[in-house]
N, C-alpha and C. Protein backbone atom coordinates (compact mmCIF):
# COMPACT_ATOMS: atom_id res chain seq x y z
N UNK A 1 121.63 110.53 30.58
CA UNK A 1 121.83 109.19 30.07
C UNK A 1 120.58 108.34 30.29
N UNK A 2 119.99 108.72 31.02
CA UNK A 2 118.96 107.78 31.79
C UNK A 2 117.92 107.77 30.75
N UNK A 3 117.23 109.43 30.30
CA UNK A 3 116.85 109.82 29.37
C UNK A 3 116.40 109.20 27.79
N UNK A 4 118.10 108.78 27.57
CA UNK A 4 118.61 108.59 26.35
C UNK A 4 118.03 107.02 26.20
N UNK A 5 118.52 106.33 27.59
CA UNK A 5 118.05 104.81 27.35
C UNK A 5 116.70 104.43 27.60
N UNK A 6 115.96 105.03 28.21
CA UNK A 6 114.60 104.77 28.15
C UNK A 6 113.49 105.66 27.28
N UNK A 7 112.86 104.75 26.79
CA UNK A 7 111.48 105.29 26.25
C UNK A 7 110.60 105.90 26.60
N UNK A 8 110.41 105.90 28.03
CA UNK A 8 109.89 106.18 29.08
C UNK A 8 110.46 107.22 29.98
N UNK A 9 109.78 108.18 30.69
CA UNK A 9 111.10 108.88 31.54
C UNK A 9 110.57 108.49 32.99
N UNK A 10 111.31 107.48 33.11
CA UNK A 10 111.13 106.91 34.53
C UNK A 10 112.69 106.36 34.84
N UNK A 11 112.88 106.92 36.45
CA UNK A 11 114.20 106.41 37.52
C UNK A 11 113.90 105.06 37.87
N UNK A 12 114.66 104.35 38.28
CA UNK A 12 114.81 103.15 38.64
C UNK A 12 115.57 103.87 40.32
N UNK A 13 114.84 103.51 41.14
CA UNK A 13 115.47 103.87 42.60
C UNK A 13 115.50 102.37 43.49
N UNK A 14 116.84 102.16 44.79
CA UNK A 14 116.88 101.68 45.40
C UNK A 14 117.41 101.69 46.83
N UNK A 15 118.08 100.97 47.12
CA UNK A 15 118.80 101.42 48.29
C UNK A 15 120.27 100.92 48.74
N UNK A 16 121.23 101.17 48.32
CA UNK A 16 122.55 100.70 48.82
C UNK A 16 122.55 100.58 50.08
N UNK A 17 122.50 99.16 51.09
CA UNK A 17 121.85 99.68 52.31
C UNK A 17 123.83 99.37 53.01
N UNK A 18 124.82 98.83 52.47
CA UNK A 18 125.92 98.41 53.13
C UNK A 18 127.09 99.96 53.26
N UNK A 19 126.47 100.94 51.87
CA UNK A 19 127.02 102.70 51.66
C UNK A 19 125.70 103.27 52.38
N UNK A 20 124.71 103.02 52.70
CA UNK A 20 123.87 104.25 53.37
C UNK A 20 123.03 105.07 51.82
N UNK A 21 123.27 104.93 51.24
CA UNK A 21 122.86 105.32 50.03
C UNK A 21 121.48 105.03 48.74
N UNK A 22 120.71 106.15 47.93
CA UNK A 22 119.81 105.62 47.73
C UNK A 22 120.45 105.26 46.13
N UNK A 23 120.23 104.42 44.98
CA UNK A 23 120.81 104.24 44.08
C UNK A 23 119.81 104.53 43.09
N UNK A 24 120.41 105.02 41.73
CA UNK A 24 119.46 104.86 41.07
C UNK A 24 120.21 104.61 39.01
N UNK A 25 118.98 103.99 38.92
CA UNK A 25 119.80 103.67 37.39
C UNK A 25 118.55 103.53 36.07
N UNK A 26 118.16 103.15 34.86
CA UNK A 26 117.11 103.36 34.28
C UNK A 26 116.71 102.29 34.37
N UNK A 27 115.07 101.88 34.19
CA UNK A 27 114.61 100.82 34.01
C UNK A 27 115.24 99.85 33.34
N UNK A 28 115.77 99.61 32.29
CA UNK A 28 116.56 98.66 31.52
C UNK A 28 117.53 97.82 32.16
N UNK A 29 118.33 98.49 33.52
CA UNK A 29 119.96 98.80 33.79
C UNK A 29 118.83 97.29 34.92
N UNK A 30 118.02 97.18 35.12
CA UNK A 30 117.54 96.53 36.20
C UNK A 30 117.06 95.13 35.24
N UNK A 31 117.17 94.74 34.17
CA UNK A 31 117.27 93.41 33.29
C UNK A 31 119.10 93.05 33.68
N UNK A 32 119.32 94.03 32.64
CA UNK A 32 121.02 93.65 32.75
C UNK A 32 121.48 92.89 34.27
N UNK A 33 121.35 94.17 34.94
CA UNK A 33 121.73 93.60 36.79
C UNK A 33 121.08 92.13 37.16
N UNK A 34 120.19 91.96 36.38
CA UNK A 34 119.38 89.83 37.03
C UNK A 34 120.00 89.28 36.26
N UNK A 35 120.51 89.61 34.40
CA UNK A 35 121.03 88.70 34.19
C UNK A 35 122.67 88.31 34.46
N UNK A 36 123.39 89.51 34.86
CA UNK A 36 124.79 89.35 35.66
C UNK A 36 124.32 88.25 36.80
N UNK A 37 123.67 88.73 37.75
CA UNK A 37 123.15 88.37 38.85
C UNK A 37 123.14 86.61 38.43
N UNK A 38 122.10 86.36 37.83
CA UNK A 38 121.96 84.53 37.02
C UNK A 38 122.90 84.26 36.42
N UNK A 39 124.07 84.66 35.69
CA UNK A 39 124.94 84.15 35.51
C UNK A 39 125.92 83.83 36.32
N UNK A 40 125.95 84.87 37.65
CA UNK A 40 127.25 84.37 38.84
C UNK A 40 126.48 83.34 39.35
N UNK A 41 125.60 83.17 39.33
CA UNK A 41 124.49 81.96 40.34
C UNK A 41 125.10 80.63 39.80
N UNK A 42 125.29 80.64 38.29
CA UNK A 42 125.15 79.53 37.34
C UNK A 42 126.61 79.42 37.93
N UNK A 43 127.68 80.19 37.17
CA UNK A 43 128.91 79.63 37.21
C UNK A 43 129.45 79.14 38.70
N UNK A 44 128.51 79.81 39.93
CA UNK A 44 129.01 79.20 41.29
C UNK A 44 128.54 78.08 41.25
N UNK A 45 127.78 77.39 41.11
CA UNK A 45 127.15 76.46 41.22
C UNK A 45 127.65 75.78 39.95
N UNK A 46 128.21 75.81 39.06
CA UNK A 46 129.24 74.63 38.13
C UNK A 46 130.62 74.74 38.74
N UNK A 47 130.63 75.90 39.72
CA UNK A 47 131.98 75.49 40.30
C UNK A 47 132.18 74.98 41.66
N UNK A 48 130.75 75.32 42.23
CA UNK A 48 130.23 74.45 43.55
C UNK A 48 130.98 74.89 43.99
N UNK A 49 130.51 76.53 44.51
CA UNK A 49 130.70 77.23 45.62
C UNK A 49 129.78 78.83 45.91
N UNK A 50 129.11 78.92 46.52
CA UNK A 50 128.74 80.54 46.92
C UNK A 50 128.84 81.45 45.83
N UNK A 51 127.42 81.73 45.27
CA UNK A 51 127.78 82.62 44.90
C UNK A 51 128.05 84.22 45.26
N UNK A 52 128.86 84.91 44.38
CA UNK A 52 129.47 86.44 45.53
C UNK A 52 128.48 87.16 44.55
N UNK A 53 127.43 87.62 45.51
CA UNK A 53 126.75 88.89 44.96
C UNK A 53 126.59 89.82 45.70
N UNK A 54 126.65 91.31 45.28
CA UNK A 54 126.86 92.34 46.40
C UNK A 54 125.56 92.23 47.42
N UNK A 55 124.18 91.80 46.91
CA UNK A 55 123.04 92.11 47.94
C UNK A 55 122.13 91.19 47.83
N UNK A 56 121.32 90.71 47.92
CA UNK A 56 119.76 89.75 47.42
C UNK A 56 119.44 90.45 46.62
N UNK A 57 118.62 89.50 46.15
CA UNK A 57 117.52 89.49 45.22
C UNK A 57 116.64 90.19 45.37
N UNK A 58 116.39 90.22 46.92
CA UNK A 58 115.03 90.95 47.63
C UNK A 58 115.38 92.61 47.86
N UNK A 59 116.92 92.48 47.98
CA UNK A 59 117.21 93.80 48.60
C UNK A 59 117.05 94.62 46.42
N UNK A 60 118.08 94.14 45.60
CA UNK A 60 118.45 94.62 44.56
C UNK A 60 117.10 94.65 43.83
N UNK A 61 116.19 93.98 43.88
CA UNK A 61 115.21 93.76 42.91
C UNK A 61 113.41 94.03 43.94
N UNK A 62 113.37 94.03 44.97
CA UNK A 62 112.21 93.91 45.94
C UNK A 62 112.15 95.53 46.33
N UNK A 63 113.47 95.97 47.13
CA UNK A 63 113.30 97.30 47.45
C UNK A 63 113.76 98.15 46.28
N UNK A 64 112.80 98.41 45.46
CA UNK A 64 113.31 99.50 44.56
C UNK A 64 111.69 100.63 43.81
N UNK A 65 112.02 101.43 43.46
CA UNK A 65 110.61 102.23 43.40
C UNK A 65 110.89 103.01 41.66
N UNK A 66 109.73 102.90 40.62
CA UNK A 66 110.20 103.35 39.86
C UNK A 66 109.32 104.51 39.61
N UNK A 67 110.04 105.62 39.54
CA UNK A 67 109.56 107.48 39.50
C UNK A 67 109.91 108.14 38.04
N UNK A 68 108.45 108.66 38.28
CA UNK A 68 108.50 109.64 36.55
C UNK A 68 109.90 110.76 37.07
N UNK A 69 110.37 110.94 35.60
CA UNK A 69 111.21 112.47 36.18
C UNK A 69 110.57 113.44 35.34
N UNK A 70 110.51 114.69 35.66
CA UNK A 70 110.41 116.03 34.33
C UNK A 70 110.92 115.93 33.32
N UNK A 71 110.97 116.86 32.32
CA UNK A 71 111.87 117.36 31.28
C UNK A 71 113.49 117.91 32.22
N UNK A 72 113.63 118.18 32.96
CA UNK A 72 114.54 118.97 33.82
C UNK A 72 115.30 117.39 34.19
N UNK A 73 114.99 116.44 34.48
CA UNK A 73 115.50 115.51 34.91
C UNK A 73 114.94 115.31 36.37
N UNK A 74 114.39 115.76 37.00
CA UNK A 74 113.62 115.93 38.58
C UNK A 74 112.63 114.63 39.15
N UNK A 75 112.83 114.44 39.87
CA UNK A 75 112.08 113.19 40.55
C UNK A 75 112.03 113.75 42.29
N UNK A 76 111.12 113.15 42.75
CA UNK A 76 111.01 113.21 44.32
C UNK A 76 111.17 112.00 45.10
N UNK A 77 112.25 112.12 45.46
CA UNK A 77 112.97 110.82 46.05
C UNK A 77 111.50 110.25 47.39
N UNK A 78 111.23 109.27 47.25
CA UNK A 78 110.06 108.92 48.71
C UNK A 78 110.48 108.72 49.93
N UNK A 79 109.82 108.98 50.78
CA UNK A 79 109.83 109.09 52.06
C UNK A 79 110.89 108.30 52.47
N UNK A 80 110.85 106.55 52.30
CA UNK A 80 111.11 105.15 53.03
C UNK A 80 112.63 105.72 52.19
N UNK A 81 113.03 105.76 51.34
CA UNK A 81 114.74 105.91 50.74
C UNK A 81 115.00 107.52 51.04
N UNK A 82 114.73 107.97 51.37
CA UNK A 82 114.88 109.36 52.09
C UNK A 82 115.94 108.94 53.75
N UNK A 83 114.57 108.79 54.36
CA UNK A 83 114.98 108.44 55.78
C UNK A 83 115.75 107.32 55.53
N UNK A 84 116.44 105.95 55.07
CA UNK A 84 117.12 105.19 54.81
C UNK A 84 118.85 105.62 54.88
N UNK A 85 118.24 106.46 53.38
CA UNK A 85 119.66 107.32 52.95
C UNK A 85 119.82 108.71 53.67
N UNK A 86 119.20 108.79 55.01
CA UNK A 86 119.58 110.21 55.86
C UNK A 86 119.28 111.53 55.16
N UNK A 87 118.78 111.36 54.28
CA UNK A 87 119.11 112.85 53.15
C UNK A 87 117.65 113.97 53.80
N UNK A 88 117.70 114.87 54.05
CA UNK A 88 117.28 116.38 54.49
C UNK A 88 117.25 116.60 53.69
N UNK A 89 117.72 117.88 53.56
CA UNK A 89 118.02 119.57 53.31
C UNK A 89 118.81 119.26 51.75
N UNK A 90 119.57 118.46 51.87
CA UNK A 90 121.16 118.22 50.86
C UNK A 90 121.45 117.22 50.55
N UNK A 91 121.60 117.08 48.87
CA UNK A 91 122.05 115.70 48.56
C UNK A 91 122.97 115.82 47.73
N UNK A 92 124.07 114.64 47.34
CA UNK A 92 125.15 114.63 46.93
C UNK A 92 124.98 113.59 45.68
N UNK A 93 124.93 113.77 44.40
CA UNK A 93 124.77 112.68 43.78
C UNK A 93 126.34 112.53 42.56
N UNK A 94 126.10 111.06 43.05
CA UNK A 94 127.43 110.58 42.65
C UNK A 94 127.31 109.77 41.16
N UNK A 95 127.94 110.04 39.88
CA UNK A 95 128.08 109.23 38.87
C UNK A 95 128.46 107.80 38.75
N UNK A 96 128.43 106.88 38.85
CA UNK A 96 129.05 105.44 38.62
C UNK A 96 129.00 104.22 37.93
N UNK A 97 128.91 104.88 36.79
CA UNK A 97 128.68 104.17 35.24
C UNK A 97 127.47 103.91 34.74
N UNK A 98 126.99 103.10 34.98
CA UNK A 98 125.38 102.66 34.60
C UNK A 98 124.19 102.60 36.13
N UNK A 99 124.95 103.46 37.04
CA UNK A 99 124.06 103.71 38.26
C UNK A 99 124.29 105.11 38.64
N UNK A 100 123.54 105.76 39.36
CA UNK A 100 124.17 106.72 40.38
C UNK A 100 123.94 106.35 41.84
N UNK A 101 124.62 107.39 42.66
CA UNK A 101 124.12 107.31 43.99
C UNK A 101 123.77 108.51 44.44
N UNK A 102 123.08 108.95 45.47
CA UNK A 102 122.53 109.80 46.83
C UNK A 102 122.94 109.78 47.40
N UNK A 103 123.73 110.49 47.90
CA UNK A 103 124.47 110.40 49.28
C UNK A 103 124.12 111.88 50.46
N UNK A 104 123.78 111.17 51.46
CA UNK A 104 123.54 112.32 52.36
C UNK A 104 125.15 112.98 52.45
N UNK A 105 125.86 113.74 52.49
CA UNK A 105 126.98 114.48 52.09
C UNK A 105 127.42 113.87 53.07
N UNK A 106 127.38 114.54 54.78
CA UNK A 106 128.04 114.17 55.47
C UNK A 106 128.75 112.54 55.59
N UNK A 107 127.90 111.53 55.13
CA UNK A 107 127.72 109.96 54.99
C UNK A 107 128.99 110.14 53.91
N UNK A 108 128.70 110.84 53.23
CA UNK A 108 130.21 110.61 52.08
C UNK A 108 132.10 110.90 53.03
N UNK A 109 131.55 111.99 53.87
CA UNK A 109 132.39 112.69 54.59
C UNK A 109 132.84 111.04 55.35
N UNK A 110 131.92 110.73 56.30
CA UNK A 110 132.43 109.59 57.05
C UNK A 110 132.47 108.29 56.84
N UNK A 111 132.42 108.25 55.33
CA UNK A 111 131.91 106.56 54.48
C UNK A 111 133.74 106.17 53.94
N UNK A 112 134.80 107.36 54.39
CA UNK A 112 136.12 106.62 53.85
C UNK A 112 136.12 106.59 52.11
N UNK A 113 134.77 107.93 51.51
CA UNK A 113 135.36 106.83 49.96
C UNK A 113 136.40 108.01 50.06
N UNK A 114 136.51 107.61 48.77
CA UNK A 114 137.99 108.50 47.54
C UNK A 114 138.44 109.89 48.01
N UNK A 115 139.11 109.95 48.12
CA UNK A 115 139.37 112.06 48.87
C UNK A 115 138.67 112.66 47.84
N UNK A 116 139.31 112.62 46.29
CA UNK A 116 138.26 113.29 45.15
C UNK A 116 136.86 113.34 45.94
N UNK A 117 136.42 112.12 46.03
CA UNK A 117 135.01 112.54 46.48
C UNK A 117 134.78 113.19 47.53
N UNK A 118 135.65 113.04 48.72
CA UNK A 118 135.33 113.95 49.56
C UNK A 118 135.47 115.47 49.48
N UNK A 119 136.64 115.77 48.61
CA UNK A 119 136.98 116.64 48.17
C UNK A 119 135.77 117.77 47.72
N UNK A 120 135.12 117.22 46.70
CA UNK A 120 134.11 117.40 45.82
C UNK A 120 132.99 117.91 47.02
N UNK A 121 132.89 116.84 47.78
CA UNK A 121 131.62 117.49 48.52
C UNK A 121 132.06 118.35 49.65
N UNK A 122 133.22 118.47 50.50
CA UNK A 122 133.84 119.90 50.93
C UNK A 122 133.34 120.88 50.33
N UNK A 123 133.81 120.88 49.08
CA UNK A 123 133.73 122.00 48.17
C UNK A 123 132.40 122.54 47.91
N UNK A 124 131.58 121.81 47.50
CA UNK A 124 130.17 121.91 47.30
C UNK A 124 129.37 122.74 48.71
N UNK A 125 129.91 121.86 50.02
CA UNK A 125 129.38 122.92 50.90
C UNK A 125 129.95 124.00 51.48
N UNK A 126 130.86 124.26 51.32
CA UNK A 126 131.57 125.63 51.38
C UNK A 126 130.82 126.73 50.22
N UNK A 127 130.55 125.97 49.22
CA UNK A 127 130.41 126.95 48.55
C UNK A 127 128.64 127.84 48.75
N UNK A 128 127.87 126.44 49.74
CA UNK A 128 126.60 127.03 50.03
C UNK A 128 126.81 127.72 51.73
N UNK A 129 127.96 127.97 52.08
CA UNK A 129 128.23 128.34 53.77
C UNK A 129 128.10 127.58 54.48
N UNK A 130 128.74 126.37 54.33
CA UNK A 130 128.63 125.10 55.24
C UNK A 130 129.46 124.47 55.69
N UNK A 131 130.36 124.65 56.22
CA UNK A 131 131.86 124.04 57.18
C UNK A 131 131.44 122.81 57.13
C-alpha cells in the first residue's frame, strides 16, 4: 500500500513511545495526520477546552525518519527506533489502516493488546522454535 501511494519509495518511520513501538506509514499519511491534528486544535479551542491528541507535535512530526525501501518492500529500521522499540533478532509487524507498527514480539506478549494478536505472535514463534 505504501508503494501504491507514493511516488517515491520511501517509509515514513516513528515512534509510538506510550505502545513501545516503532510506527510507520507513507510520506503522504504524515500531511493528513497535521491536518486531523489542526483541526482538533481548532475545534478545542472554539469549544475552549484541551485539545485530545494522542502525542505532540514534536513527538508525531520531530521524531520520525524517512527510509528508501527496495523493490521487495525492505528498509533498515535505525539504530535510535531500534533500541526505543526493543527489537533484536525479531520483529512483529502489525497492520492498522493507514499505519503499521513494530513490535518487539515479546512487548506485544506483555502490552495486553487483542488475544488475536497475541495469538498471532505465539504462533509465529513457535513456528521458528520459540516458546
Amino acid at each position: 500500500m505504501i508503494e501504491r501511494n507514493s511516488t517515491e519509495k520511501i517509509v515514513l518511520l516513528g515512534i509510538n513511545e506510550a505502545d513501545g513501538c516503532v510506527t510507520g506509514s507513507d510520506i503522504g499519511q504524515s500531511e493528513v495526520d497535521y491536518e486531523k491534528m489542526e483541526r482538533e486544535r481548532e475545534r478545542a479551542l472554539e469549544q475552549n477546552r484541551e485539545p485530545n491528541l494522542p502525542v505532540s507535535a514534536d513527538v508525531m512530526f520531530g521524531i520520525t525518519e524517512e527510509l528508501p525501501f527496495d523493490s521487495s518492500g525492505r528498509f533498515i529500521i535505525p539504530p535510535f527506533f531500534r533500541e526505543e522499540a526493543g527489537l533484536t533478532d525479531l520483529a512483529f509487524f502489525l497492520g492498522r489502516g493507514d499505519h503499521f507498527a513494530i513490535w518487539n514480539p515479546q512487548r506485544v506478549l506483555d502490552s495486553g493488546k487483542d488475544a488475536i494478536v497475541q495469538r498471532a505472535v505465539r504462533s509465529l514463534l513457535a513456528q521458528r522454535g520459540i516458546a
